[in-house]
C-alpha atoms as a PDB file:
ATOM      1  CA  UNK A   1     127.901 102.643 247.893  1.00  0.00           C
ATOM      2  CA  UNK A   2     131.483 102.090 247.502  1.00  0.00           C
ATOM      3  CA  UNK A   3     131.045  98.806 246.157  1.00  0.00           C
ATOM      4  CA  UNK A   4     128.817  96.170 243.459  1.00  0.00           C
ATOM      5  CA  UNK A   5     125.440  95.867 243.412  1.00  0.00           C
ATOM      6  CA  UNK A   6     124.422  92.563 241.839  1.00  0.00           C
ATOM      7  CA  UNK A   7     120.411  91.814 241.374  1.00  0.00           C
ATOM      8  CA  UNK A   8     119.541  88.061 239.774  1.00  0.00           C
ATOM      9  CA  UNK A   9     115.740  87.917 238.306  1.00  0.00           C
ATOM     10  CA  UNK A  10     114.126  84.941 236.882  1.00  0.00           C
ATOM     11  CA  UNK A  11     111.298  86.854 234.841  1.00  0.00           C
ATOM     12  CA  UNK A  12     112.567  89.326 231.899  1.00  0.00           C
ATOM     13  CA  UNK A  13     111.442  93.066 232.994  1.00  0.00           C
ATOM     14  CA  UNK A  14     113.712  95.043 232.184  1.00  0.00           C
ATOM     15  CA  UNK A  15     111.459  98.125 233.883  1.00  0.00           C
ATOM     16  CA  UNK A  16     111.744  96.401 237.324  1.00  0.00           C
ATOM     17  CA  UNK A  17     115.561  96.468 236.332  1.00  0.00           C
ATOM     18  CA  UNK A  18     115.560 100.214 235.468  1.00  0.00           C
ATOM     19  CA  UNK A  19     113.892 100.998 238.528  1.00  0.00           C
ATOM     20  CA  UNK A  20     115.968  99.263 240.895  1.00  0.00           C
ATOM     21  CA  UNK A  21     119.082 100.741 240.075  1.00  0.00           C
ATOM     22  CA  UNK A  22     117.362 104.049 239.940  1.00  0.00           C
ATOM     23  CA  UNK A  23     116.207 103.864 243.376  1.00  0.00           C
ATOM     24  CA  UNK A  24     119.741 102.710 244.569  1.00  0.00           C
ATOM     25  CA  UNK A  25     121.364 105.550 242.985  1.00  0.00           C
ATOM     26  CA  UNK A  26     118.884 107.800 244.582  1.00  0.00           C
ATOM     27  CA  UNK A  27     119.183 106.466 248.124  1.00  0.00           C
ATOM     28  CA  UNK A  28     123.246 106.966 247.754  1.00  0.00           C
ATOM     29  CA  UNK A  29     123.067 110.311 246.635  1.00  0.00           C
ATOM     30  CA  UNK A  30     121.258 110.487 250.043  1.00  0.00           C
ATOM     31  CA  UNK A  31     123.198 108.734 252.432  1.00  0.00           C
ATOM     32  CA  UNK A  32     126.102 108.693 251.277  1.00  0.00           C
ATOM     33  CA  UNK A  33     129.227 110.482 253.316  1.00  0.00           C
ATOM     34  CA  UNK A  34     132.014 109.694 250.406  1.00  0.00           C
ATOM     35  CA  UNK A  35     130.712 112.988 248.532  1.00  0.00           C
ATOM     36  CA  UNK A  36     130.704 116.378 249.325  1.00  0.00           C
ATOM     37  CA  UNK A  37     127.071 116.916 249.028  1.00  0.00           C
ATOM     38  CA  UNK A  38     123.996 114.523 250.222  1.00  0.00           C
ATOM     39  CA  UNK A  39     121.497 114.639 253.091  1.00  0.00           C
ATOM     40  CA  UNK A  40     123.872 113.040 255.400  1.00  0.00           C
ATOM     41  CA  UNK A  41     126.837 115.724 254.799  1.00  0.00           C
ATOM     42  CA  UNK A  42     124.300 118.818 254.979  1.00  0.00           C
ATOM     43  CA  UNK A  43     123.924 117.353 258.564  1.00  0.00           C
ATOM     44  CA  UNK A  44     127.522 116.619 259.179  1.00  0.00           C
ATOM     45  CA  UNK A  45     128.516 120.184 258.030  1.00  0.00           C
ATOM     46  CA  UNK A  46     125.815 121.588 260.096  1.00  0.00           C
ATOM     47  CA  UNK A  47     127.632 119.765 262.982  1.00  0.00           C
ATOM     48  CA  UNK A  48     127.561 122.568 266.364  1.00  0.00           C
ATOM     49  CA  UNK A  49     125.984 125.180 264.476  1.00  0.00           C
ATOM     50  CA  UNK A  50     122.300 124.551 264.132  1.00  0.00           C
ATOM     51  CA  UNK A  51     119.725 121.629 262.660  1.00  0.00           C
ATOM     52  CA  UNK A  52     119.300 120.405 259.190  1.00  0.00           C
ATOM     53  CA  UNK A  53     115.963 119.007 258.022  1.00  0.00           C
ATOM     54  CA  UNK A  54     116.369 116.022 255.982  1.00  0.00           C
ATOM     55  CA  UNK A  55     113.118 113.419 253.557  1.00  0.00           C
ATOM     56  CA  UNK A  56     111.454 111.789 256.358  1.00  0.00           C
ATOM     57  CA  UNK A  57     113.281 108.749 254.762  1.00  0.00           C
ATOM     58  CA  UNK A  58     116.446 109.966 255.575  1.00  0.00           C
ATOM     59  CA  UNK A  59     114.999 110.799 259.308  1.00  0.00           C
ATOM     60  CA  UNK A  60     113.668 107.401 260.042  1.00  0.00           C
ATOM     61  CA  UNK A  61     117.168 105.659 259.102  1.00  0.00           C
ATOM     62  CA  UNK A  62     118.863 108.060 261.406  1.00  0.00           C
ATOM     63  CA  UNK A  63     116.178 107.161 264.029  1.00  0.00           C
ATOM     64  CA  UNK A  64     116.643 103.549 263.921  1.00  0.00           C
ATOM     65  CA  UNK A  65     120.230 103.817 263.647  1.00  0.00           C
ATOM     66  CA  UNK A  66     120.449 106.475 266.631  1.00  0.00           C
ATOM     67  CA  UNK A  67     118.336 103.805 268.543  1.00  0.00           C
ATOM     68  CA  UNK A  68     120.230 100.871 267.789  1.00  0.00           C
ATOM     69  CA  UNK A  69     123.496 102.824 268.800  1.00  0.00           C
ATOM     70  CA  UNK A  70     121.618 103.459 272.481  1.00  0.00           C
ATOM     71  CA  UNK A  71     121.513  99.796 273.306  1.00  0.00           C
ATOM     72  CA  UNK A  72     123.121  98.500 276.388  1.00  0.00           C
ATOM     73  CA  UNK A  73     126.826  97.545 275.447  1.00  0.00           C
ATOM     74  CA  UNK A  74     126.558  97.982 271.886  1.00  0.00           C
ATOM     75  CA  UNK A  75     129.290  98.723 269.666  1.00  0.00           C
ATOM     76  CA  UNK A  76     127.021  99.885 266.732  1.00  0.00           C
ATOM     77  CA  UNK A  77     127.283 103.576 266.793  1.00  0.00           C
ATOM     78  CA  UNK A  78     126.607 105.979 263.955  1.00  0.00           C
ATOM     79  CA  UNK A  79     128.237 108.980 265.580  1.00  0.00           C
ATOM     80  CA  UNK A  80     131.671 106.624 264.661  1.00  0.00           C
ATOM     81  CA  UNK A  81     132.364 108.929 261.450  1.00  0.00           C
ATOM     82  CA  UNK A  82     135.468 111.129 263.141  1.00  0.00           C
ATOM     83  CA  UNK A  83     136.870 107.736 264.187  1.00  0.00           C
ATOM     84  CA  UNK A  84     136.594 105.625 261.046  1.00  0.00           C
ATOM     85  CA  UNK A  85     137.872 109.001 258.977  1.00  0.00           C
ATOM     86  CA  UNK A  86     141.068 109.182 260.951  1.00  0.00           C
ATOM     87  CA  UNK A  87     142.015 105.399 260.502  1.00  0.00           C
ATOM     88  CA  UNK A  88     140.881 105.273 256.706  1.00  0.00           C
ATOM     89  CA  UNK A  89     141.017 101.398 256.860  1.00  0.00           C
ATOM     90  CA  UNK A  90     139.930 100.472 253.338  1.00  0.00           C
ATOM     91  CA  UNK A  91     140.827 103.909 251.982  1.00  0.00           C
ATOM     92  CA  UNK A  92     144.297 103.456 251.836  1.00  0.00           C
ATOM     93  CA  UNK A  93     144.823 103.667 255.542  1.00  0.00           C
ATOM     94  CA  UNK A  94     147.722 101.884 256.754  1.00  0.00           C
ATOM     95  CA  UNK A  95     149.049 103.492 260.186  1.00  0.00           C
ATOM     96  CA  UNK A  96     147.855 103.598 263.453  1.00  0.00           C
ATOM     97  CA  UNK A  97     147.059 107.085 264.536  1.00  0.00           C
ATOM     98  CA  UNK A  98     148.197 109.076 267.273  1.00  0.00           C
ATOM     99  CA  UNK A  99     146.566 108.003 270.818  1.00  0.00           C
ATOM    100  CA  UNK A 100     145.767 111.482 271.822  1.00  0.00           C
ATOM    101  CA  UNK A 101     143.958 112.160 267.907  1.00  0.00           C
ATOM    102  CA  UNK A 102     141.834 108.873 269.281  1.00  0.00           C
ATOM    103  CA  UNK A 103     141.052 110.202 272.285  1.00  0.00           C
ATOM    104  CA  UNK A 104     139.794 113.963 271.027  1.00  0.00           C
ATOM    105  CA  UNK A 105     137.518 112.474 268.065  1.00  0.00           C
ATOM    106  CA  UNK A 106     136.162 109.822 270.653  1.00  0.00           C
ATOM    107  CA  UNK A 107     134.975 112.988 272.568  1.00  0.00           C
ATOM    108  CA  UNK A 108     132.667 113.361 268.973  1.00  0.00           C
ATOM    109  CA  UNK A 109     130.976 109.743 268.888  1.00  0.00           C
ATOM    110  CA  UNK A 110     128.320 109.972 271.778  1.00  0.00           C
ATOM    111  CA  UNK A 111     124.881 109.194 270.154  1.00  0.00           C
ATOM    112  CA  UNK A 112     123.284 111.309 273.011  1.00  0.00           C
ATOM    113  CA  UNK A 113     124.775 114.419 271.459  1.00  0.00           C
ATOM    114  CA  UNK A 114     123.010 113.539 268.200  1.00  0.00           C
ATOM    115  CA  UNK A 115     119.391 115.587 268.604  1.00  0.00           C
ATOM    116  CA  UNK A 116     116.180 114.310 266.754  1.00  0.00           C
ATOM    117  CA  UNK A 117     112.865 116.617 266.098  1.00  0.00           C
ATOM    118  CA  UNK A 118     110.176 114.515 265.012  1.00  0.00           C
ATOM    119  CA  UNK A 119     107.877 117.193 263.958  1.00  0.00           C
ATOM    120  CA  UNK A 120     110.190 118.957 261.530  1.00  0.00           C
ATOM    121  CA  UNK A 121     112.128 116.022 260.431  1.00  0.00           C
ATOM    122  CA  UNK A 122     115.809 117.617 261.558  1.00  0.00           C
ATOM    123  CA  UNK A 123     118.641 116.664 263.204  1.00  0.00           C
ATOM    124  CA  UNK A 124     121.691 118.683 265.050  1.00  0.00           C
ATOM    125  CA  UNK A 125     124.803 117.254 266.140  1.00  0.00           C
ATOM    126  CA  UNK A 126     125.316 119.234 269.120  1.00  0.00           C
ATOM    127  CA  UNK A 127     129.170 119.486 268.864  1.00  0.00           C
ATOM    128  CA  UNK A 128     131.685 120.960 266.158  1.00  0.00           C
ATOM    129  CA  UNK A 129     133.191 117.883 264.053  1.00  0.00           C
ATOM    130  CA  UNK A 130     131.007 115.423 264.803  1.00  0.00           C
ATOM    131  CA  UNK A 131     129.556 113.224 261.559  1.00  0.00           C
ATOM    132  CA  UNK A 132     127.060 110.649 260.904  1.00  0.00           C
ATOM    133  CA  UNK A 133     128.418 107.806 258.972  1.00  0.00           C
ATOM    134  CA  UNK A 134     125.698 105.184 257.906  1.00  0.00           C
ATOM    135  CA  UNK A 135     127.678 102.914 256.043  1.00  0.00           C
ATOM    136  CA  UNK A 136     127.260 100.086 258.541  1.00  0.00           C
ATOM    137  CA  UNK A 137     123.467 100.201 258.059  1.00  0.00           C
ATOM    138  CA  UNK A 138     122.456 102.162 254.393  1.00  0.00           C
ATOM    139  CA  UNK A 139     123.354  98.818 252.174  1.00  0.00           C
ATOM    140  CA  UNK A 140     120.669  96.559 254.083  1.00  0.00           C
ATOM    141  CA  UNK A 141     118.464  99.148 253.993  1.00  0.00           C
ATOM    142  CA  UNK A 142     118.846  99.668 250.358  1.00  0.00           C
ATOM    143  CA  UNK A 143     118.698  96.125 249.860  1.00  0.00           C
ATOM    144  CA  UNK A 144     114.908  95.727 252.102  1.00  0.00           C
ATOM    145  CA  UNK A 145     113.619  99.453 249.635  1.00  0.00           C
ATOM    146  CA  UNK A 146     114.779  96.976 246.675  1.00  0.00           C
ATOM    147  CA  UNK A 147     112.887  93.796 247.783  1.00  0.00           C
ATOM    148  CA  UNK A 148     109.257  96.731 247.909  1.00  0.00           C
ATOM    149  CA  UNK A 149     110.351  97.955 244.627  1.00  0.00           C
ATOM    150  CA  UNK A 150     110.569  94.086 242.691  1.00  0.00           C
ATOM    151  CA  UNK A 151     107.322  93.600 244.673  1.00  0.00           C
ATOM    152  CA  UNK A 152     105.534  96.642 242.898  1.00  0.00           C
ATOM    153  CA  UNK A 153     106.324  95.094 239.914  1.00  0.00           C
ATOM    154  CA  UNK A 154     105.048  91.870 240.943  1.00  0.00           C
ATOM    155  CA  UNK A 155     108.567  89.485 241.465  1.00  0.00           C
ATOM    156  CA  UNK A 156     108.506  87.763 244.438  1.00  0.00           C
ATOM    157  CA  UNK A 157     111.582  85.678 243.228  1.00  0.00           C
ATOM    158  CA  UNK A 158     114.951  87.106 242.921  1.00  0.00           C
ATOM    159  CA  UNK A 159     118.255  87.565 245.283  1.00  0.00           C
ATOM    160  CA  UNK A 160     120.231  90.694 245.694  1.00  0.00           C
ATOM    161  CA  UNK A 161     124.153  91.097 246.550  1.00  0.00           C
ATOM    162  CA  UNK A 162     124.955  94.512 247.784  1.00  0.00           C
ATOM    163  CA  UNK A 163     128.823  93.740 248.710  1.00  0.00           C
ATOM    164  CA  UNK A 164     128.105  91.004 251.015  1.00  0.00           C
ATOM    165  CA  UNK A 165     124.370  92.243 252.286  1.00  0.00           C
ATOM    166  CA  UNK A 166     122.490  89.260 250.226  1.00  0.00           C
ATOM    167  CA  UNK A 167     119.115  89.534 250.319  1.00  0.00           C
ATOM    168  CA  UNK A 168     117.083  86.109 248.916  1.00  0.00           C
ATOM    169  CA  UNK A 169     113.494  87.230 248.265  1.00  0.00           C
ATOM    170  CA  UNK A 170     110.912  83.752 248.206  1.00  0.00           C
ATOM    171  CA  UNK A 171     111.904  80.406 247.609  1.00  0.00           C
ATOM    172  CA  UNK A 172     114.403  79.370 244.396  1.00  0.00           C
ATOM    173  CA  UNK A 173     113.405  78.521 241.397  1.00  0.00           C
ATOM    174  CA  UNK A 174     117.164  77.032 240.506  1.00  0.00           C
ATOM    175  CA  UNK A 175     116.745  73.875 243.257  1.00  0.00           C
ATOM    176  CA  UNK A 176     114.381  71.190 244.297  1.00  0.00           C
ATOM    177  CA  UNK A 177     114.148  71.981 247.609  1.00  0.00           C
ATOM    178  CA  UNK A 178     113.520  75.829 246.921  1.00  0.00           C
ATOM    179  CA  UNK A 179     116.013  77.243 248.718  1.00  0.00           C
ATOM    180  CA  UNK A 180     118.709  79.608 248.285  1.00  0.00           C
ATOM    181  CA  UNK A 181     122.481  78.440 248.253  1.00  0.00           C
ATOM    182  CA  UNK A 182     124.878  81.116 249.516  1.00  0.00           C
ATOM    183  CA  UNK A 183     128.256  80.606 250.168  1.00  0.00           C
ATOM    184  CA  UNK A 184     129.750  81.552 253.262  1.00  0.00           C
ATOM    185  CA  UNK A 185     133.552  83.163 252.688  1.00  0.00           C
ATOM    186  CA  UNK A 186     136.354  81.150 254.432  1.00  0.00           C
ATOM    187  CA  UNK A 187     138.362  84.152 255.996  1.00  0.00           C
ATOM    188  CA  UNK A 188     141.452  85.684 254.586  1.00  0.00           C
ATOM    189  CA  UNK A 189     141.220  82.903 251.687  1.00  0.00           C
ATOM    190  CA  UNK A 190     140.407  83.384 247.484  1.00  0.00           C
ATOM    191  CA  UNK A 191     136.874  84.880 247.034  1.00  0.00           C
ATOM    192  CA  UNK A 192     135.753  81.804 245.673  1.00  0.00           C
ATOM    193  CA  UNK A 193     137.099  79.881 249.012  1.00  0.00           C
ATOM    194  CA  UNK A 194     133.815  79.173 251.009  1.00  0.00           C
ATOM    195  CA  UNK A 195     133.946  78.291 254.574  1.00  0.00           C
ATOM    196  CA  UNK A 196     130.305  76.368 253.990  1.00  0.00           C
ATOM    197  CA  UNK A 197     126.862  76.786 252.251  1.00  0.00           C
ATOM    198  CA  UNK A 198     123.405  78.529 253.623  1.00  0.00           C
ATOM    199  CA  UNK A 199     120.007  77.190 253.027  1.00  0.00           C
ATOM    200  CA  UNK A 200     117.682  79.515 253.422  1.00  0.00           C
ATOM    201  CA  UNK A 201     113.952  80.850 251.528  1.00  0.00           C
ATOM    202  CA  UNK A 202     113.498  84.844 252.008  1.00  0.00           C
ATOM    203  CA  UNK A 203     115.928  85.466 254.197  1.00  0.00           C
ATOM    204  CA  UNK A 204     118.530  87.748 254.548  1.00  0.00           C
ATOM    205  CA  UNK A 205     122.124  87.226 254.957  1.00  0.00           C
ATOM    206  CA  UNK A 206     124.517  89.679 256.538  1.00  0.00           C
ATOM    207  CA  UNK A 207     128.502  89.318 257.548  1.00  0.00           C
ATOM    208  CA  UNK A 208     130.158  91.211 259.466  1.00  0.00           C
ATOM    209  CA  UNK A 209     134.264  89.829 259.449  1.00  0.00           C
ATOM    210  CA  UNK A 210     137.795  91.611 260.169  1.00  0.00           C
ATOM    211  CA  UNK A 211     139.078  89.740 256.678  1.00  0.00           C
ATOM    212  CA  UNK A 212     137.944  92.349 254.053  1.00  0.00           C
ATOM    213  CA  UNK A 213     139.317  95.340 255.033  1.00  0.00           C
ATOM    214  CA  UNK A 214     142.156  95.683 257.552  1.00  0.00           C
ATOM    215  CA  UNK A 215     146.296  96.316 257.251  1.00  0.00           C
ATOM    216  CA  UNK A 216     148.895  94.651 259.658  1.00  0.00           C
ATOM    217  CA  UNK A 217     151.387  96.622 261.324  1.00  0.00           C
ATOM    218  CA  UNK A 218     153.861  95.004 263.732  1.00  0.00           C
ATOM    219  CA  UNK A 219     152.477  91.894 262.845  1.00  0.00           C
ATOM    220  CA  UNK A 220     149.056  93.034 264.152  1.00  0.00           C
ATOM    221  CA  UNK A 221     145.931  92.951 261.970  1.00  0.00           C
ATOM    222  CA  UNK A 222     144.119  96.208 262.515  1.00  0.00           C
ATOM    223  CA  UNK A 223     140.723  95.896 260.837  1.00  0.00           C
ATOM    224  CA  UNK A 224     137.510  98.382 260.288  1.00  0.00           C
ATOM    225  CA  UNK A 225     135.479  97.576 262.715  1.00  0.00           C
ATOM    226  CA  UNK A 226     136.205  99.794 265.282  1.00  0.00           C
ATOM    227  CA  UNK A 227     135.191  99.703 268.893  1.00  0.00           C
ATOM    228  CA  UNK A 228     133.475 103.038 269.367  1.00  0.00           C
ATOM    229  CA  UNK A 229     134.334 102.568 273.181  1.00  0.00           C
ATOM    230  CA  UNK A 230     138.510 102.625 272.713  1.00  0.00           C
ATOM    231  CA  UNK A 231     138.503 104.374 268.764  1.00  0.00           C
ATOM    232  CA  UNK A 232     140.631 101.063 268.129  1.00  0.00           C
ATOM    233  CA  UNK A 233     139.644  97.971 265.894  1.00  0.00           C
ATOM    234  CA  UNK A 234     137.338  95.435 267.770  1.00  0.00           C
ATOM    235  CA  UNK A 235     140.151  93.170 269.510  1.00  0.00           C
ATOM    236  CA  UNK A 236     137.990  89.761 270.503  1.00  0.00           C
ATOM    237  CA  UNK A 237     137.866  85.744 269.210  1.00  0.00           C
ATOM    238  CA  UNK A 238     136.110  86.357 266.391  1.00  0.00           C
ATOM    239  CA  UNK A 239     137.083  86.395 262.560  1.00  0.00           C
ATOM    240  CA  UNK A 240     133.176  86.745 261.818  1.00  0.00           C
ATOM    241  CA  UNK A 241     129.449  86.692 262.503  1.00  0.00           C
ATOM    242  CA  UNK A 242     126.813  86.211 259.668  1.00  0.00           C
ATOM    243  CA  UNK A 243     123.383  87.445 260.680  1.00  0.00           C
ATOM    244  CA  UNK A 244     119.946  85.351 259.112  1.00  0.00           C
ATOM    245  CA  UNK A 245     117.136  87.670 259.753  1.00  0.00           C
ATOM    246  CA  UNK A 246     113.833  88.484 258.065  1.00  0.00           C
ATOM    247  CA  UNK A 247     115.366  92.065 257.343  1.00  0.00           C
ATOM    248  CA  UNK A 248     118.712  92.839 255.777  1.00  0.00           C
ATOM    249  CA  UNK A 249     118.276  96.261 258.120  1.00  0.00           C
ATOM    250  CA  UNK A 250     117.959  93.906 261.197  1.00  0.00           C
ATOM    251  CA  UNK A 251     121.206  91.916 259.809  1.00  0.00           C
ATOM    252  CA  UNK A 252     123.760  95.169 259.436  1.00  0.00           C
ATOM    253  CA  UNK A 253     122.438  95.919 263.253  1.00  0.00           C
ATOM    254  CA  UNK A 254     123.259  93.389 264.869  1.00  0.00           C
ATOM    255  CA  UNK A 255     126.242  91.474 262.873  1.00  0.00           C
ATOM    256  CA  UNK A 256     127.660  94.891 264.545  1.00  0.00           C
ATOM    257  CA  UNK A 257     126.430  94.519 267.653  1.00  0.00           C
ATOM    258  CA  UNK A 258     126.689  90.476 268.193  1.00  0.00           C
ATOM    259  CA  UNK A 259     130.315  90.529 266.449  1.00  0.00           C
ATOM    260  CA  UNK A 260     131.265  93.457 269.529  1.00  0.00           C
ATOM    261  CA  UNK A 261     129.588  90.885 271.873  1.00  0.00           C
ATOM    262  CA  UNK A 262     131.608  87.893 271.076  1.00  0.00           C
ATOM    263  CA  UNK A 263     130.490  84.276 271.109  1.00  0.00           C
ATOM    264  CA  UNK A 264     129.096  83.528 274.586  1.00  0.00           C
ATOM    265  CA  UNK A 265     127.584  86.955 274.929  1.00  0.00           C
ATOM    266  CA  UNK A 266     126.145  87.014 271.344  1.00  0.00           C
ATOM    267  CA  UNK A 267     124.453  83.765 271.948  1.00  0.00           C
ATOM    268  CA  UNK A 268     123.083  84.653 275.091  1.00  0.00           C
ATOM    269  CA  UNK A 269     121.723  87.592 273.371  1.00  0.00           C
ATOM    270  CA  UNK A 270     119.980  85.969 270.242  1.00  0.00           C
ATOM    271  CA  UNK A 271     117.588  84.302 273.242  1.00  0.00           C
ATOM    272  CA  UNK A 272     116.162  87.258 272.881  1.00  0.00           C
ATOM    273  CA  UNK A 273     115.992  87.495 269.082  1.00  0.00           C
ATOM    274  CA  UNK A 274     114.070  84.523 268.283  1.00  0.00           C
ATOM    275  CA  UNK A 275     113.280  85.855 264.720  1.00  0.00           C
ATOM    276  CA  UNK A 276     117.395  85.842 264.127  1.00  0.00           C
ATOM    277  CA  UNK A 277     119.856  82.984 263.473  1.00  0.00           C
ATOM    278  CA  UNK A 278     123.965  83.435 263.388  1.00  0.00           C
ATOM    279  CA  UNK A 279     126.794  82.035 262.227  1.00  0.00           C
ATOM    280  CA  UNK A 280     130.074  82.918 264.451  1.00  0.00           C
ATOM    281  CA  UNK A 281     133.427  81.996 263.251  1.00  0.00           C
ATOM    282  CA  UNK A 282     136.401  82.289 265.696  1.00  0.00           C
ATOM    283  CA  UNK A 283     140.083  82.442 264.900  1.00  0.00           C
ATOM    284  CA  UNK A 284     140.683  79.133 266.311  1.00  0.00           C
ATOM    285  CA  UNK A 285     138.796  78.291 263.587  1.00  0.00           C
ATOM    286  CA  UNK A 286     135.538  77.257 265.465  1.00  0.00           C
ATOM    287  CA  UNK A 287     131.844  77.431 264.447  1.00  0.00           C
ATOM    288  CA  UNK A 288     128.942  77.656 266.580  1.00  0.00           C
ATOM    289  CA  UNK A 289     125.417  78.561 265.474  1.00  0.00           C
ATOM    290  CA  UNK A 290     121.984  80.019 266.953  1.00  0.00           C
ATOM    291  CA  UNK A 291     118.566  79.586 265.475  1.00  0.00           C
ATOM    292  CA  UNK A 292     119.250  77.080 262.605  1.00  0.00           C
ATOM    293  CA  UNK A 293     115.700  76.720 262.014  1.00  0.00           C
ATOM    294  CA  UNK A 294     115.428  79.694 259.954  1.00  0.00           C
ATOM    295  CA  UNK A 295     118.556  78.684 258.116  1.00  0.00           C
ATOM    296  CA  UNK A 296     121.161  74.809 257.301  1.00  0.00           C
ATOM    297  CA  UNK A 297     124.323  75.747 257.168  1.00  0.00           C
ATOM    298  CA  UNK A 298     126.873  73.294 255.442  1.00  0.00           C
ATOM    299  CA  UNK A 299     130.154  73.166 256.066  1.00  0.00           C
ATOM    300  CA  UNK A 300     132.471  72.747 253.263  1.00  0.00           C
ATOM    301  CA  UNK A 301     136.248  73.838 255.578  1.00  0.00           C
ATOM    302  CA  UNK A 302     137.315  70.492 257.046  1.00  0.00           C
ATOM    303  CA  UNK A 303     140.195  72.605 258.966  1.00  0.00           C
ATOM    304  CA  UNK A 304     137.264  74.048 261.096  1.00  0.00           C
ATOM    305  CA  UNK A 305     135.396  72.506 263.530  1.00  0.00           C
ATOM    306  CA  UNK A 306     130.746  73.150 263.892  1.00  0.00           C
ATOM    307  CA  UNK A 307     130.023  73.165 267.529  1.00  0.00           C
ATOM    308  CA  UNK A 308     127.246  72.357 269.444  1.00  0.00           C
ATOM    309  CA  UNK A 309     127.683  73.966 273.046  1.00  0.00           C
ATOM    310  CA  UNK A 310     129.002  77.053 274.034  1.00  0.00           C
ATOM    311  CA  UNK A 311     132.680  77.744 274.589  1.00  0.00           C
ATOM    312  CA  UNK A 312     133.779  77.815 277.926  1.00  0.00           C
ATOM    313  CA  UNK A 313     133.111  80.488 280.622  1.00  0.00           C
END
């Protein structure tokens, strides 16, 4: 998954343990598109010569990630593999590439072109050098498979931390007031820097920010999430939105999508989310938050400032 899984349990099974990791390992060797060989590459390397049937697992993701890429205006898009492999930001990318390069492997992100057949579980990507890339959505799905796995084994207590997807399954047994502490990271700052605190009891808790992986070039900061509209990094106010949803699924979505949106859009679009609550942090180091009755957020920066209205049109 390209980075640590970290599962905390408050019963000793060391079965439930086993099984866990097992099943992670298993659902990378899937998804995964930083190997030669999974489900997700057979499909790639198919790409504009003929359909690949893939688990029914492996179908449904694509399904709700083909889906979620169809939304009006939405910058989630898991066609976006040409364009994130041609910056490399995170993989030792550190250049901007050549405008007309962007502009042929945009021609190879359309969703539309990405064709689904229920029946026989197989998909086609209808053009030469197109690729799926599910990284934006396979950790919080492998972190919701992980919550029905503890379940079969009867813990309905525990959090898991798969590189910033944190997933808090029931209340805590560690406070008074049951709920989960999770520290929200102050951007560009010391891992152990927070920015504030979450409260929440089974939630999930998703961040989507430009401070973990980007490069600056002309002192620009070029970052990895890119706008699958231009093939450049999203260029907006934010530094970050955080996503508090029932599903960590639901939270990769749409920390995507809202962080493309930008505050007053984003907002305007949780209205119709009412089972969602975010967190978005701008670079002029302002904080304004939806929904805070599935979630208290407190706020530890006294350089940034918690708002209560929306910014200005």
């Amino acid at each position: 998954m390209g980075t640590i899984v970290s599962l905390q349990l408050y019963v000793e099974n060391p079965a439930a343990v086993t099984a866990v990791f097992n099943t992670i390992e298993a659902l990378e060797t899937r998804l995964t598109v930083n190997r030669e060989h999974s489900e997700v590459m057979s499909i790639n390397h198919a790409a504009g010569k003929h359909p690949v049937t893939v688990s029914k697992l492996v179908f449904d993701l694509i399904q709700q990630a083909k889906a979620a890429s169809l939304l009006p205006y939405s910058r989630f898009n898991l066609a976006i593999g040409p364009i994130v492999k041609l910056w490399k930001i995170g993989f030792n990318g550190h250049s901007i590439p050549p405008a007309d390069e962007i502009t042929h492997r945009l021609s190879l992100t359309s969703p539309h072109l990405i064709e689904l057949d229920q029946t026989n579980h197989s998909v086609y990507l209808a053009k030469a050098g197109m690729e799926i890339d599910l990284g934006a959505i396979a950790k919080g799905y492998i972190a919701d498979i992980t919550k029905l796995v503890l379940a079969q084994y009867n813990i309905h207590q525990a959090i898991i931390n798969c590189g910033g997807n944190v997933l808090t399954i029931g209340s805590s047994p560690l406070t008074s007031s049951q709920e989960w502490h999770i520290g929200l990271k102050r951007p560009f700052a010391a891992a152990n820097s927070l920015l504030g605190i979450l409260h929440v009891q089974n939630k999930s808790v998703v961040t989507s920010g430009i401070y973990e992986r980007y490069f600056i070039f002309n002192k620009q900061l070029y970052h990895h999430i890119i706008d699958p509209f231009t093939g450049y990094p999203l260029d907006n106010e934010l530094q970050s939105v955080t996503i508090i949803s029932d599903s960590s699924l639901t939270g990769d979505i749409y920390s995507t999508i809202l962080f493309g949106f930008g505050v007053r859009h984003g907002l305007n679009e949780l209205e119709k989310h009412k089972n969602m609550g975010a967190i978005f942090v701008t670079k002029d180091q302002k904080i304004f938050i939806k929904s805070n009755q599935h979630f208290q957020f407190e706020l530890l920066a006294d350089d940034y400032e918690l708002c209560q209205s929306l910014i200005p049109a």
